[in-house]
Protein backbone atom coordinates (compact mmCIF):
# COMPACT_ATOMS: atom_id res chain seq x y z
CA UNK A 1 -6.14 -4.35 -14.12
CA UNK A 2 -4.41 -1.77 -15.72
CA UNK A 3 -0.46 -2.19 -17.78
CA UNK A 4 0.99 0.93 -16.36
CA UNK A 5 4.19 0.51 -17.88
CA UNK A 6 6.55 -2.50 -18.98
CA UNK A 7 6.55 -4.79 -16.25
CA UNK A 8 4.20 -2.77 -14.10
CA UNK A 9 0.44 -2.61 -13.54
CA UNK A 10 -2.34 -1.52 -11.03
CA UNK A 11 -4.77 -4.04 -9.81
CA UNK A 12 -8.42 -3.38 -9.27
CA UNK A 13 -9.62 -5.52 -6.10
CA UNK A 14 -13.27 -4.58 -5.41
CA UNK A 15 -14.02 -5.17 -1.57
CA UNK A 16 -17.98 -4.64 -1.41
CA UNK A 17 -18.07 -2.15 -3.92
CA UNK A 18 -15.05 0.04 -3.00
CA UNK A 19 -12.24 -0.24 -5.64
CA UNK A 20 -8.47 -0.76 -4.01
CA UNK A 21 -5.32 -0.71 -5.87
CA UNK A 22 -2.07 -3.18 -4.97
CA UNK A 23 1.10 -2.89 -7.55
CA UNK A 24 2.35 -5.33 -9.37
CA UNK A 25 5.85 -4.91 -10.52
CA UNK A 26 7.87 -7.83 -12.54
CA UNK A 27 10.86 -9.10 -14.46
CA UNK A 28 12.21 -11.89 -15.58
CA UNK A 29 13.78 -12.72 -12.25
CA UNK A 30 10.68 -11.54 -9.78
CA UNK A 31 7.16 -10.66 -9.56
CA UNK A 32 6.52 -8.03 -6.68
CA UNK A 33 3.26 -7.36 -5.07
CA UNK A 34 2.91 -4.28 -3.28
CA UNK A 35 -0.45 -4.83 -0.66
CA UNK A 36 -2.74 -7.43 -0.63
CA UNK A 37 -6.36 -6.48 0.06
CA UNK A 38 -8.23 -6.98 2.99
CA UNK A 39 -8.61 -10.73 3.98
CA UNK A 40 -10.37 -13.29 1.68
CA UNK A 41 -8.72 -11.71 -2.02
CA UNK A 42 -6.93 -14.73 -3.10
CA UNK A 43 -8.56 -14.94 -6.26
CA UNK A 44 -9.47 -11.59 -7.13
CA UNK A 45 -5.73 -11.20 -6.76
CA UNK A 46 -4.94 -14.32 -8.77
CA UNK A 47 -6.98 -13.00 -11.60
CA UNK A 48 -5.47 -9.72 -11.83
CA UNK A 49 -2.48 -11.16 -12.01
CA UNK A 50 -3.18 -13.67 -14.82
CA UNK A 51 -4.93 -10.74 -16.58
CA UNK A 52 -1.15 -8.84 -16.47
CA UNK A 53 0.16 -11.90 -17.89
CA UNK A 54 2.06 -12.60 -14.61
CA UNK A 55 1.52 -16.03 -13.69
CA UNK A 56 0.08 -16.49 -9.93
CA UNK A 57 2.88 -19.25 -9.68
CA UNK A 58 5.97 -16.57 -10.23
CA UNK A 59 5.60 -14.02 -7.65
CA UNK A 60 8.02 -14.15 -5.67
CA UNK A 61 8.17 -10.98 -2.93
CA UNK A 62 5.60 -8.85 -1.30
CA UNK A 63 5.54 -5.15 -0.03
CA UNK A 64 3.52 -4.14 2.83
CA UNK A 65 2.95 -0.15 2.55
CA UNK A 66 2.25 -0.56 6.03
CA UNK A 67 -0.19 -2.37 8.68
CA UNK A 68 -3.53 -1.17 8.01
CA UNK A 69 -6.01 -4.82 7.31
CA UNK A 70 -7.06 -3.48 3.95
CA UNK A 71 -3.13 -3.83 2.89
CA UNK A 72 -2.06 -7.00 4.69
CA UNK A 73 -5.35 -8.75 5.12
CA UNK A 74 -4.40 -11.24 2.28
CA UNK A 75 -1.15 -12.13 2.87
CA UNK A 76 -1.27 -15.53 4.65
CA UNK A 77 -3.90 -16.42 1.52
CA UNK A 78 -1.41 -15.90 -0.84
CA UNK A 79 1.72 -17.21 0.87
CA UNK A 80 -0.49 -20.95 1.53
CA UNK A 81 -1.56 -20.71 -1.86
CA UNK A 82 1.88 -20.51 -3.65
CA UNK A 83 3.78 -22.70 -2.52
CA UNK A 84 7.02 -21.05 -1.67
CA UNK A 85 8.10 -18.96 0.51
CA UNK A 86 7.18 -15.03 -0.13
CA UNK A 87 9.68 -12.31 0.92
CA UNK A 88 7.75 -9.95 2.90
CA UNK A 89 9.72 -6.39 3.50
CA UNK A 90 7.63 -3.47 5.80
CA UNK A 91 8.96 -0.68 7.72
CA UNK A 92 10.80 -2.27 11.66
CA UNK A 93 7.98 0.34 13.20
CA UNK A 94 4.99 -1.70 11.45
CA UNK A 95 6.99 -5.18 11.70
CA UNK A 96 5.43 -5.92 15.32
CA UNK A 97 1.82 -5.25 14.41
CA UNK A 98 1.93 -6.81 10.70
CA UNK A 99 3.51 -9.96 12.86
CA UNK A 100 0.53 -10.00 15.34
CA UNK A 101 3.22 -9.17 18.49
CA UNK A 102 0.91 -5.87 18.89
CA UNK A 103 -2.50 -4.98 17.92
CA UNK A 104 -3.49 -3.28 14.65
CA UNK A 105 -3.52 0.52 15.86
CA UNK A 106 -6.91 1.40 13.64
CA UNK A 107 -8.90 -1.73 14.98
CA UNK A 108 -7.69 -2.46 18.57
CA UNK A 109 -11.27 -2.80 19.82
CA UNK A 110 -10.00 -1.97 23.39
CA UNK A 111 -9.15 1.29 22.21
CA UNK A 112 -13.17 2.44 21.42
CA UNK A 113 -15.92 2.60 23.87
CA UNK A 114 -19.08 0.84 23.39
CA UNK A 115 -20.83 3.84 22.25
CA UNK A 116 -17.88 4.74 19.52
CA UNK A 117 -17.80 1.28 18.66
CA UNK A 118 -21.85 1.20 17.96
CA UNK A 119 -21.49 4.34 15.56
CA UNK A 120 -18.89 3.08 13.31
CA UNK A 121 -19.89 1.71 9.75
CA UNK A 122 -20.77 -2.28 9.55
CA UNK A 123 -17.65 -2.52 7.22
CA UNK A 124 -15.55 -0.95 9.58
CA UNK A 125 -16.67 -3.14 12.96
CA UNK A 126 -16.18 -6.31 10.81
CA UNK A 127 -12.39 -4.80 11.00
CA UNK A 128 -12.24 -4.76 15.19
CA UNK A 129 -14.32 -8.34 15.51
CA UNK A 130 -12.17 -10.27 12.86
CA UNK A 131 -8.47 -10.43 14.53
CA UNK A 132 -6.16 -9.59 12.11
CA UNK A 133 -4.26 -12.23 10.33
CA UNK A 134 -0.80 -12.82 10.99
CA UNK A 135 2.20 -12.42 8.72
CA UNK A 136 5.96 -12.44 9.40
CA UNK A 137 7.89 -9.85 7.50
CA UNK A 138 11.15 -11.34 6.70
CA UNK A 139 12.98 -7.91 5.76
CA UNK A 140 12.08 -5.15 8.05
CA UNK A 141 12.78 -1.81 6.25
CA UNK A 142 13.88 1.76 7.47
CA UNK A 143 13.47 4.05 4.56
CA UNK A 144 16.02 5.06 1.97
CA UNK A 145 17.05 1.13 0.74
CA UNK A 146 17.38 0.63 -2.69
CA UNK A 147 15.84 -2.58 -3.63
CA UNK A 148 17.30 -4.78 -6.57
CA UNK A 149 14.18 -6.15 -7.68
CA UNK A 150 11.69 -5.57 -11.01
CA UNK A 151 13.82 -2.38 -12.38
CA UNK A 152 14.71 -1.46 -9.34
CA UNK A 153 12.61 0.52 -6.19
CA UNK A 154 13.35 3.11 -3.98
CA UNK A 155 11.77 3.11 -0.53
CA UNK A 156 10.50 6.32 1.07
CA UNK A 157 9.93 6.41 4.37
CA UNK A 158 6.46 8.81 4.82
CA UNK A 159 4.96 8.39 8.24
CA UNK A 160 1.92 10.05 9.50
CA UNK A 161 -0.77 7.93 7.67
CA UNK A 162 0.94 4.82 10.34
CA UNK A 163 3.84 5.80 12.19
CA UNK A 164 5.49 2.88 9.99
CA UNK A 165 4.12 3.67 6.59
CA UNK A 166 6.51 3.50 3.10
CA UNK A 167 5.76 4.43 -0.56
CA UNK A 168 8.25 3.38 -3.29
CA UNK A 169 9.18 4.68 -6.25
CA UNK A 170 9.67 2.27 -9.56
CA UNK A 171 12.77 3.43 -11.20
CA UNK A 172 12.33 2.11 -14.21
CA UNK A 173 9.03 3.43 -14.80
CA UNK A 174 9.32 6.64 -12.78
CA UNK A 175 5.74 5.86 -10.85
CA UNK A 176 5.20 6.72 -7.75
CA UNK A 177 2.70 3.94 -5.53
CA UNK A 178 1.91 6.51 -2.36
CA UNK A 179 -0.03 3.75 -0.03
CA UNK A 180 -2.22 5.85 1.69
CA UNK A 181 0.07 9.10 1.74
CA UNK A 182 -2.45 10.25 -0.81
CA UNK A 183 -5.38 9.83 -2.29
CA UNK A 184 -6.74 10.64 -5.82
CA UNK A 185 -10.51 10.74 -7.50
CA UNK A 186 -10.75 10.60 -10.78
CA UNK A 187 -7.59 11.62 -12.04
CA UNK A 188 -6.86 13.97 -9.44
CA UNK A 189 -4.22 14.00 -6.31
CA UNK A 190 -5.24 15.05 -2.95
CA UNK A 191 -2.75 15.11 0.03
CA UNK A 192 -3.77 12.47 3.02
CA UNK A 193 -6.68 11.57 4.03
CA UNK A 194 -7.04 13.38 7.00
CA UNK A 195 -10.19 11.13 8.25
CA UNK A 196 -7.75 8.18 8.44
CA UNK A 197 -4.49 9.07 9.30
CA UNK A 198 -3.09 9.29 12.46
CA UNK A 199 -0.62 12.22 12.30
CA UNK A 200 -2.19 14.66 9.81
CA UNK A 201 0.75 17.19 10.17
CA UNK A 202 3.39 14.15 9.62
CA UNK A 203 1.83 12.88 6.77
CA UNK A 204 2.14 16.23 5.23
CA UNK A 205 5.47 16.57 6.08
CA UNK A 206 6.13 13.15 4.35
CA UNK A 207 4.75 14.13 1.55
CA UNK A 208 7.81 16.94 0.89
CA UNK A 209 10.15 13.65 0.55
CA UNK A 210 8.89 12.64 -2.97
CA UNK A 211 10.69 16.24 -4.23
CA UNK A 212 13.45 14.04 -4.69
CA UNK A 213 11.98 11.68 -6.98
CA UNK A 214 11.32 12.37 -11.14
CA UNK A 215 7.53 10.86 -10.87
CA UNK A 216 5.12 10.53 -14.05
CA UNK A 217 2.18 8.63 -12.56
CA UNK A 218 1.10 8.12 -9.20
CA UNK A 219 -1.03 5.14 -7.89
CA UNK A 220 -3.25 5.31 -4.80
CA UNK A 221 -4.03 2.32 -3.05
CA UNK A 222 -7.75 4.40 -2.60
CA UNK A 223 -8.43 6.41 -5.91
CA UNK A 224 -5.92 4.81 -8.05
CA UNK A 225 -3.82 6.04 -11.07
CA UNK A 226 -3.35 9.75 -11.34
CA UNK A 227 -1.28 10.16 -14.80
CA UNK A 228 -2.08 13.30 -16.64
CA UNK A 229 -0.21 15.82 -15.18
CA UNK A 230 1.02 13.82 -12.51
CA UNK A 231 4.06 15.51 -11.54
CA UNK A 232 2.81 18.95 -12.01
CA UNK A 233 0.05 17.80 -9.54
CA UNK A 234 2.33 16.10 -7.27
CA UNK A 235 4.26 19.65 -7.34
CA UNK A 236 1.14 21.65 -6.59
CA UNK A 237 0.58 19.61 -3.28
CA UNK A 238 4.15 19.65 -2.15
CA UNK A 239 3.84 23.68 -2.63
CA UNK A 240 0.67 23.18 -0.87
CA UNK A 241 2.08 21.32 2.36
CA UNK A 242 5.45 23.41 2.35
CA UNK A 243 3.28 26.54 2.99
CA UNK A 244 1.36 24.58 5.89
């Protein structure tokens, strides 16, 4: 876990050795969490949390960045295990595969032949036998809402990564959590992961709507916090994919 800024950290989930990074954003009226892991984080999330000095017992509202597993996977965990009632928000594209009405686009096993199936990594097959668990999203989003919560948060909509995929932007702290829009290593921002997204030349494209935002840090869900330079950096790609 790592304070960010007041009422905002990163969390540090380690899924068999690879580090991913949900948000935590709070206040004294909410605690938002922004992803949950892939399935089976309940405590590693619970932990985090405590070690913010949010108690597991307060959140109240969760973003989904969009449908991938590795983001919604704990979900259903966390809503059993608190109590109440969490207020899910994701993007009305996502909404039908997040709620189980459609299968996950990444890991519909029907979509692979035996022989692509057979080459992919043992992590990633445990993805397509598992079925995805199933989560209702009470407030389906469109891009472009601003939502009252922790400081406030802006919601950008940035396809290409999913065709429903969001990033948000923490007013009061002026950070940036890009999802999968981006990816950083060790400090540094890259544009998307073109291994893993669906629509490379969307996802660039997407990338051009965070001109509009005054960001200091940027968090990515794979890579996390990129905060020295971070604007400059998050200028250098948008020059990069306006020239594309």
């Amino acid at each position: 876990m790592r304070k960010l800024a007041s009422g905002a950290a990163m969390l540090d989930v380690n899924v068999n050795g690879m580090l991913i990074h949900p948000v935590l954003v709070w206040d004294e009226q909410a605690a938002v969490l922004i992803d949950t892991g892939v399935p089976g984080q309940l405590q590693s999330l619970q932990s985090e949390m405590e070690a913010a000095g949010v108690p597991f017992r307060s959140l109240t509202h969760v973003i989904l960045t969009h449908q991938d597993i590795d983001h919604t996977g704990s979900l259903p965990e966390l809503q059993e295990a608190s109590g109440h009632t969490l207020t899910v928000y994701a993007h009305k594209i996502d909404q039908p595969f997040i709620q189980g009405e459609k299968p996950l686009i990444k890991t519909d096993r029907s979509s692979l032949s035996d022989e692509e199936f057979e080459a992919l990594p043992e992590m990633a097959k445990a993805f397509y036998e598992v079925p995805a668990p199933v989560s209702k999203v009470h407030i389906p989003l469109k891009g472009g809402e601003e939502l009252e919560l922790a400081g406030g948060i802006s919601v950008i909509f940035t396809p290409g990564h999913t065709p429903g995929h969001i990033s948000l932007y923490l007013k009061q702290s002026k950070l940036l959590v890009a999802g999968d829009s981006m990816y950083s290593m060790n400090g540094v921002l890259y544009g998307p992961h073109k291994e893993t997204t669906l629509d490379f030349e969307e996802a660039e494209r997407s990338i051009q709507r965070y001109a509009d935002y005054n960001v200091e840090q940027v968090v990515c869900y794979h890579g996390g916090l990129c905060g020295e330079n971070a604007g400059n950096q998050l200028q250098r790609l948008l020059n990069h994919t306006s020239e594309a």
